[in-house]
C-alpha atoms as a PDB file:
ATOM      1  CA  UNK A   1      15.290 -24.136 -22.521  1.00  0.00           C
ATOM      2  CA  UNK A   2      17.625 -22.339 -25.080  1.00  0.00           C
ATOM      3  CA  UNK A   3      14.789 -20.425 -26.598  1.00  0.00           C
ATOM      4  CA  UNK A   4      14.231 -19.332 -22.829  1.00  0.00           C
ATOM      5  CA  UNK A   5      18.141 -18.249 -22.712  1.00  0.00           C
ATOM      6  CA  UNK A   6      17.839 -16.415 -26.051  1.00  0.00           C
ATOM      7  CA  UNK A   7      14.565 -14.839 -25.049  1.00  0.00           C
ATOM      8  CA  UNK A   8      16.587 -13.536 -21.815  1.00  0.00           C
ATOM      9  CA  UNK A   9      19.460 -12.500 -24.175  1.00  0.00           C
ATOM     10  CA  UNK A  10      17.533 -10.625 -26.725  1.00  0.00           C
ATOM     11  CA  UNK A  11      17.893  -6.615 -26.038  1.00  0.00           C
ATOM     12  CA  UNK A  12      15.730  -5.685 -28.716  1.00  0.00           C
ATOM     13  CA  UNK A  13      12.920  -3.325 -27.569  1.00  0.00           C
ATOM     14  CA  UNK A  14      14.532  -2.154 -24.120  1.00  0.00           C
ATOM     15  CA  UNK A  15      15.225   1.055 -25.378  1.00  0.00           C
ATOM     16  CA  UNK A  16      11.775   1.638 -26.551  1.00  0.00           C
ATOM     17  CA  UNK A  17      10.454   0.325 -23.190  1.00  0.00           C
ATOM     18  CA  UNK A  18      13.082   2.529 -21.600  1.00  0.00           C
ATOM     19  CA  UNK A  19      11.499   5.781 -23.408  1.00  0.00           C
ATOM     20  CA  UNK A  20       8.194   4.790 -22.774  1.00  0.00           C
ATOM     21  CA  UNK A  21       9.041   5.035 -18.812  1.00  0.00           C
ATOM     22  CA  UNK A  22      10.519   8.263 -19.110  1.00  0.00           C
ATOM     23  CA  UNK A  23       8.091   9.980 -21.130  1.00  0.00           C
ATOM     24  CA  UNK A  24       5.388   8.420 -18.451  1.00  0.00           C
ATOM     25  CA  UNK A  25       7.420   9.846 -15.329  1.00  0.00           C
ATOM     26  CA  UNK A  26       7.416  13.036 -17.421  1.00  0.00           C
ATOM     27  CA  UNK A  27       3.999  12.873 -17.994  1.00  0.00           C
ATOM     28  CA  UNK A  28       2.967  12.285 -14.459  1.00  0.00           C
ATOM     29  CA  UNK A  29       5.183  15.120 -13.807  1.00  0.00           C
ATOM     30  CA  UNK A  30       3.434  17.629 -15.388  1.00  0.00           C
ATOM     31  CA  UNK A  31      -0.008  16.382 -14.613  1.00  0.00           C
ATOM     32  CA  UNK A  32       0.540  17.148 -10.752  1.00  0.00           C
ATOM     33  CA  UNK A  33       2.802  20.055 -11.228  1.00  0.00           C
ATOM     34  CA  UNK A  34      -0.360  21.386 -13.306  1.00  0.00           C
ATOM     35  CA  UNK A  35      -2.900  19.895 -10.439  1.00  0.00           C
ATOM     36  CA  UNK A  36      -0.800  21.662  -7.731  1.00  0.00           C
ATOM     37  CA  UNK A  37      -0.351  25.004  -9.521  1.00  0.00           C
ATOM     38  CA  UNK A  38      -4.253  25.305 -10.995  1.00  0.00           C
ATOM     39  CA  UNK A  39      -5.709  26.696  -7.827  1.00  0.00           C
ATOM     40  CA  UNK A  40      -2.650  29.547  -7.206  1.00  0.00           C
ATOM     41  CA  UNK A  41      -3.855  30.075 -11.144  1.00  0.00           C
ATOM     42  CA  UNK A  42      -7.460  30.539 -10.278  1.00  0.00           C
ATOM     43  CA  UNK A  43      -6.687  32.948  -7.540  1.00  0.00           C
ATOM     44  CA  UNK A  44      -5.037  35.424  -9.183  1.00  0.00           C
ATOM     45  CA  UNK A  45      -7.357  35.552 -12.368  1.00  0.00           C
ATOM     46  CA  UNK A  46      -9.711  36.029  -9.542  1.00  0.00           C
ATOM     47  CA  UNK A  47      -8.162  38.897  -8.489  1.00  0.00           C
ATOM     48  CA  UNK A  48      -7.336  40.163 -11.484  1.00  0.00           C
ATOM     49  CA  UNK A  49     -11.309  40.117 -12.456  1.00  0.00           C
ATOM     50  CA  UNK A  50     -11.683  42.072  -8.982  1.00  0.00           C
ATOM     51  CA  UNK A  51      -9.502  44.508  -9.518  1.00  0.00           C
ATOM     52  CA  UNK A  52     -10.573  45.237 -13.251  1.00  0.00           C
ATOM     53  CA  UNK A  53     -14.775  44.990 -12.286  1.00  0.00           C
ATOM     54  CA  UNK A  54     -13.842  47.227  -9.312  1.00  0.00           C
ATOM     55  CA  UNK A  55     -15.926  44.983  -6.789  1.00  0.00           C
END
């Protein structure tokens, strides 16, 4: 039971856990704000190619 207790006590490692879940929200971030922006991305090298092959 008191190695439970002290297990519950112990604070060592929550800041690394703490980092890893903000760097993963981060990440997650900027893998949908990239999904959500690729196709407005697309379009307008499309149009860019358009506009420069003169089709």
């Amino acid at each position: 039971m008191r190695n439970w207790l002290r297990f519950l006590k112990d604070e060592k490692g929550t800041e690394t856990l703490e980092w890893a879940i903000i760097i993963g929200i981060i990440a997650v971030g900027a893998i949908t704000f990239i999904i959500l922006i690729g196709p407005w991305v697309t379009g307008k090298f499309q149009a860019l190619w358009t506009s420069i092959s003169g089709t």
